[in-house]
Protein backbone atom coordinates (compact mmCIF):
# COMPACT_ATOMS: atom_id res chain seq x y z
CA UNK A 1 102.58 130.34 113.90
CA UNK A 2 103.49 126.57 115.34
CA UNK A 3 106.70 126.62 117.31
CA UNK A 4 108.44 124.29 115.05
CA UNK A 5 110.07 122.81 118.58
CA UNK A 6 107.00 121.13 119.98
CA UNK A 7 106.67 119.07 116.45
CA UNK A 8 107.33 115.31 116.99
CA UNK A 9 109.95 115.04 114.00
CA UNK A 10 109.32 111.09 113.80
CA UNK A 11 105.37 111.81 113.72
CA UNK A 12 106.04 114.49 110.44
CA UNK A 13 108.69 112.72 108.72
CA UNK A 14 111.28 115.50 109.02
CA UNK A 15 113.71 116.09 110.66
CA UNK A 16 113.53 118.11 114.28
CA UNK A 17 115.14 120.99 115.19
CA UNK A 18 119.01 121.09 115.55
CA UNK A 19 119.15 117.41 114.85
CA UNK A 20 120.63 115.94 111.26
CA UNK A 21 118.77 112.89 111.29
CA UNK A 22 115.93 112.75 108.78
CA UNK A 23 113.28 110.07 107.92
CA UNK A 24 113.95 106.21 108.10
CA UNK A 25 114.22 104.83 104.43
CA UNK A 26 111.78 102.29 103.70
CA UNK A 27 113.27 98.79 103.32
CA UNK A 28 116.47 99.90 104.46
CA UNK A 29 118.51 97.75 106.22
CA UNK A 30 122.02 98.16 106.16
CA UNK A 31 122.82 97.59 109.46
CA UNK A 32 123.89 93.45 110.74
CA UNK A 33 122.00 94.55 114.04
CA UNK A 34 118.47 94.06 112.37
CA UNK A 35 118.13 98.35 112.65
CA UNK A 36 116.76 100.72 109.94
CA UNK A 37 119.14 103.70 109.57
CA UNK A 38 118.03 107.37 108.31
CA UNK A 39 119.96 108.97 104.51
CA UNK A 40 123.13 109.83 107.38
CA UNK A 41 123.94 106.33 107.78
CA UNK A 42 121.87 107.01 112.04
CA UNK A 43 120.55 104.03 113.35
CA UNK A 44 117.07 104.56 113.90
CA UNK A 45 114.55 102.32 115.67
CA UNK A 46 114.85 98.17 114.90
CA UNK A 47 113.01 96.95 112.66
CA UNK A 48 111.86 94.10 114.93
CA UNK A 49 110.19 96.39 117.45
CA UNK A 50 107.85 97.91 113.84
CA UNK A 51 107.01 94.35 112.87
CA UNK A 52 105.84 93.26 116.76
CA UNK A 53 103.92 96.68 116.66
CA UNK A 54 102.56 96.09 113.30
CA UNK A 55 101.81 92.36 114.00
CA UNK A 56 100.19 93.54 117.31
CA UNK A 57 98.25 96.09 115.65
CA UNK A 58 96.83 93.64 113.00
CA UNK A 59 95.97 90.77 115.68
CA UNK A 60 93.83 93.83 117.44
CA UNK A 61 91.72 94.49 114.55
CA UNK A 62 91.27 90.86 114.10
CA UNK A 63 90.64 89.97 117.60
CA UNK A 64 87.64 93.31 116.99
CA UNK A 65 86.47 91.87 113.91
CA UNK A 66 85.73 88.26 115.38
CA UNK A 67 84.06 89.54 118.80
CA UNK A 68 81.74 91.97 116.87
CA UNK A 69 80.26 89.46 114.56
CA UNK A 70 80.01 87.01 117.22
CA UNK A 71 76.84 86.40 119.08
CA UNK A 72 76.73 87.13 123.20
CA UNK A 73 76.70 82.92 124.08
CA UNK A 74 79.51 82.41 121.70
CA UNK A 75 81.70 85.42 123.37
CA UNK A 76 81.92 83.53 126.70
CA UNK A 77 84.34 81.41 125.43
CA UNK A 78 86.65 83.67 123.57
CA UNK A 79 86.52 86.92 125.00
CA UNK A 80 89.75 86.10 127.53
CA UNK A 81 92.16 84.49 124.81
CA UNK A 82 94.79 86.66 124.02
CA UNK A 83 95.15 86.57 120.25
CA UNK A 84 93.35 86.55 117.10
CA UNK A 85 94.14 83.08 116.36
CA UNK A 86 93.25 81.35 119.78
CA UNK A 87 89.34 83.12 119.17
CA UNK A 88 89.79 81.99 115.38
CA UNK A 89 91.00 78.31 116.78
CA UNK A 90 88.05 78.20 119.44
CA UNK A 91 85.65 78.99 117.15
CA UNK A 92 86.32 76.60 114.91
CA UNK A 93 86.56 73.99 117.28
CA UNK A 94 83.02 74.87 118.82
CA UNK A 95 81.61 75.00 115.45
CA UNK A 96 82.87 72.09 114.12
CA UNK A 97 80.48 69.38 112.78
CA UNK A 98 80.67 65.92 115.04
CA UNK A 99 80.98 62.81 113.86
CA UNK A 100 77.93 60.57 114.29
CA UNK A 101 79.78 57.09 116.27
């Protein structure tokens, strides 16, 4: 049997042992500090930190995408920017067509 005290309540979505918090509720955000709170009216974590980690987490997977479609030459020049959208923004800039003068 799993000692139910070594169970990360936040990672199972209930709540831990000898604690009355439970799960955030989605979309919830009754608090003027920008901060989810659980069903007890508890302030959980802010709701800016999950949108920076989302965000982050969805600039990694394109920033992934981009350098595994892209050819070795072409990964010179992106493979130090820092987000999705500089590589994106390079790209497009190297692959642009030139105007004939």
């Amino acid at each position: 049997m799993v000692d139910k005290g070594l169970i990360d309540p936040e990672a199972t979505g209930t709540p831990g042992i000898g604690t009355e918090e439970g799960p955030v509720a989605s979309g919830s955000t009754d608090s003027p500090e920008g901060t989810s709170t659980g069903p007890l009216g508890k302030t959980k974590k802010p709701i800016r930190a999950e949108q920076q980690a989302r965000s982050s987490l969805k600039d990694a997977k394109a920033a992934t995408l981009i350098m595994g479609v892209c050819a070795q030459p072409v990964l010179q020049h992106i493979l130090l920017l820092e987000t999705a959208k500089d590589q994106w923004d390079t790209l497009k800039r190297l692959h642009a067509p030139t105007r004939a003068l």
